[in-house]
C-alpha atoms as a PDB file:
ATOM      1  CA  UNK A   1     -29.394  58.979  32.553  1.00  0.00           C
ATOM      2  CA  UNK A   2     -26.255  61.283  31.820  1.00  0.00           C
ATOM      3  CA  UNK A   3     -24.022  59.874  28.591  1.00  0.00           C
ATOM      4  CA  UNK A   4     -21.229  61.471  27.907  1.00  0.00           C
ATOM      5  CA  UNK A   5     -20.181  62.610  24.426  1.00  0.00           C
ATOM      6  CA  UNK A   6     -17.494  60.391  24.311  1.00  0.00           C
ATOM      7  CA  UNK A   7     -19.131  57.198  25.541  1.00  0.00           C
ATOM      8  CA  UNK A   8     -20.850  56.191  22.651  1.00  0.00           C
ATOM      9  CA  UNK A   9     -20.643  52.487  20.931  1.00  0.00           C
ATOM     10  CA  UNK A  10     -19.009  54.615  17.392  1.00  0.00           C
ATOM     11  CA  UNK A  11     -16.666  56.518  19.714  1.00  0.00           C
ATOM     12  CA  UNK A  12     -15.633  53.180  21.858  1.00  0.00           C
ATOM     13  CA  UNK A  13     -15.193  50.948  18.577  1.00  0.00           C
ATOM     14  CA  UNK A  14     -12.915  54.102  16.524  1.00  0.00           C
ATOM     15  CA  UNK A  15     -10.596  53.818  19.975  1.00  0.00           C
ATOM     16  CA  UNK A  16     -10.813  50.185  19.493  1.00  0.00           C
ATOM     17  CA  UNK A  17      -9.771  50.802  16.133  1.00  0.00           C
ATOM     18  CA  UNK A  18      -7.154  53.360  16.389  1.00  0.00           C
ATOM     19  CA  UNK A  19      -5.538  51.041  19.118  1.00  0.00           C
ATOM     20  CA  UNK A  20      -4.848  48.070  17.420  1.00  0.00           C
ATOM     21  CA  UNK A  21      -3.628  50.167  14.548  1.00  0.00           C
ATOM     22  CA  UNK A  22      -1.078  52.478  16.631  1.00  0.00           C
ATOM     23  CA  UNK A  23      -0.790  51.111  19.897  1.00  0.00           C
ATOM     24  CA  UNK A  24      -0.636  47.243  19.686  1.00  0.00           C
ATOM     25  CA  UNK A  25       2.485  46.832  17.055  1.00  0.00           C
ATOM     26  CA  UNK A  26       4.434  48.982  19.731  1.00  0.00           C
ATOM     27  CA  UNK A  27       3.336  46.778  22.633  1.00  0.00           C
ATOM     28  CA  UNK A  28       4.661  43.841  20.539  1.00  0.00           C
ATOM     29  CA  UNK A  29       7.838  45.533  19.239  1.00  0.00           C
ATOM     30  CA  UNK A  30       8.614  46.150  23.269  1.00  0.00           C
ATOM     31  CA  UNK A  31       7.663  42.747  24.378  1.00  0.00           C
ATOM     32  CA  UNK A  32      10.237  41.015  21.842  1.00  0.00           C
ATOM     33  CA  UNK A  33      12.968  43.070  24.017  1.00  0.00           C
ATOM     34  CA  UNK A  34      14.699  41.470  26.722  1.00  0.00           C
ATOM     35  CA  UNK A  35      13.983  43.943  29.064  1.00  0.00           C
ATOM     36  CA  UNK A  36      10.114  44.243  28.517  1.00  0.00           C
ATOM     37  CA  UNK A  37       8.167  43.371  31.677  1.00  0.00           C
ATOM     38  CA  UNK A  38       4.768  43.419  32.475  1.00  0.00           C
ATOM     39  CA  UNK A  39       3.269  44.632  35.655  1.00  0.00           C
ATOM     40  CA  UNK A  40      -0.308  43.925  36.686  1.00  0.00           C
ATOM     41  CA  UNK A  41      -1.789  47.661  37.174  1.00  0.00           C
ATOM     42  CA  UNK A  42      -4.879  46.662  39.183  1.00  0.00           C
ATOM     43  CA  UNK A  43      -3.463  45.529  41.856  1.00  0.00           C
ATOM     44  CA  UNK A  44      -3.303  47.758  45.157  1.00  0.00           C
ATOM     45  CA  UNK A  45      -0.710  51.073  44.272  1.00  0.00           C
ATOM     46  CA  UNK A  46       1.673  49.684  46.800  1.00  0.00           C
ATOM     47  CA  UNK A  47       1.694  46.215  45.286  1.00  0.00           C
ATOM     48  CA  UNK A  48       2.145  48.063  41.927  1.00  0.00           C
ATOM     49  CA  UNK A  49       4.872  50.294  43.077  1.00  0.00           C
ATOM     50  CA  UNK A  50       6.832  47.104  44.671  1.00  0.00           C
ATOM     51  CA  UNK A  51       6.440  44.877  41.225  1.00  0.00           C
ATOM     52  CA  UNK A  52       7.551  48.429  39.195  1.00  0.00           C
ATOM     53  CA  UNK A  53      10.686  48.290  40.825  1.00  0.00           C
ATOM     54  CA  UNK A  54      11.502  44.684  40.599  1.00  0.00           C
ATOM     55  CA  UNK A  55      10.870  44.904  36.942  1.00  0.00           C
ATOM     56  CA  UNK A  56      13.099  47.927  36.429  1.00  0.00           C
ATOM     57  CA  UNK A  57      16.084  46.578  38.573  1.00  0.00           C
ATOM     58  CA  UNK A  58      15.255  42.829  36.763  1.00  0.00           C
ATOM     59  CA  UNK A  59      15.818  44.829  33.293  1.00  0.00           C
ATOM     60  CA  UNK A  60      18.717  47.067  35.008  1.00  0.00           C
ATOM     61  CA  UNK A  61      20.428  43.826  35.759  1.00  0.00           C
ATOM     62  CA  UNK A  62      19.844  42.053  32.113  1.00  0.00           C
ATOM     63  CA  UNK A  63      21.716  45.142  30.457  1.00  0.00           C
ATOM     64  CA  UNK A  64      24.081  45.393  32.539  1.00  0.00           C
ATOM     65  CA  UNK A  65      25.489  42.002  31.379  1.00  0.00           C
END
């Protein structure tokens, strides 16, 4: 079996780590905004694509007021 370098249980839990230091109080600072939408990436690109741009023209629309 192949392993990559990076794909090791210390490497997975320091990205773990580094995440919920420097990545997760962003994610909540955005989602307190009114405009902050969340699309479901794992859905087929098209499906993706379509909710992208009904969450941009839904936020569009909320600052335009």
């Amino acid at each position: 079996m192949v392993q990559r370098a990076d794909d090791r249980d210390a490497v997975v839990l320091e990205r773990l780590r580094v995440y919920h230091r420097e990545t997760e109080p962003l994610v909540e600072y955005y989602r307190r905004r009114p405009t902050f939408r969340i699309v479901d990436g794992a859905q087929a690109p098209d499906r993706v694509a379509a909710e992208v741009v009904i969450a941009v023209d839904a936020a569009s629309a909320h600052r335009a007021k």
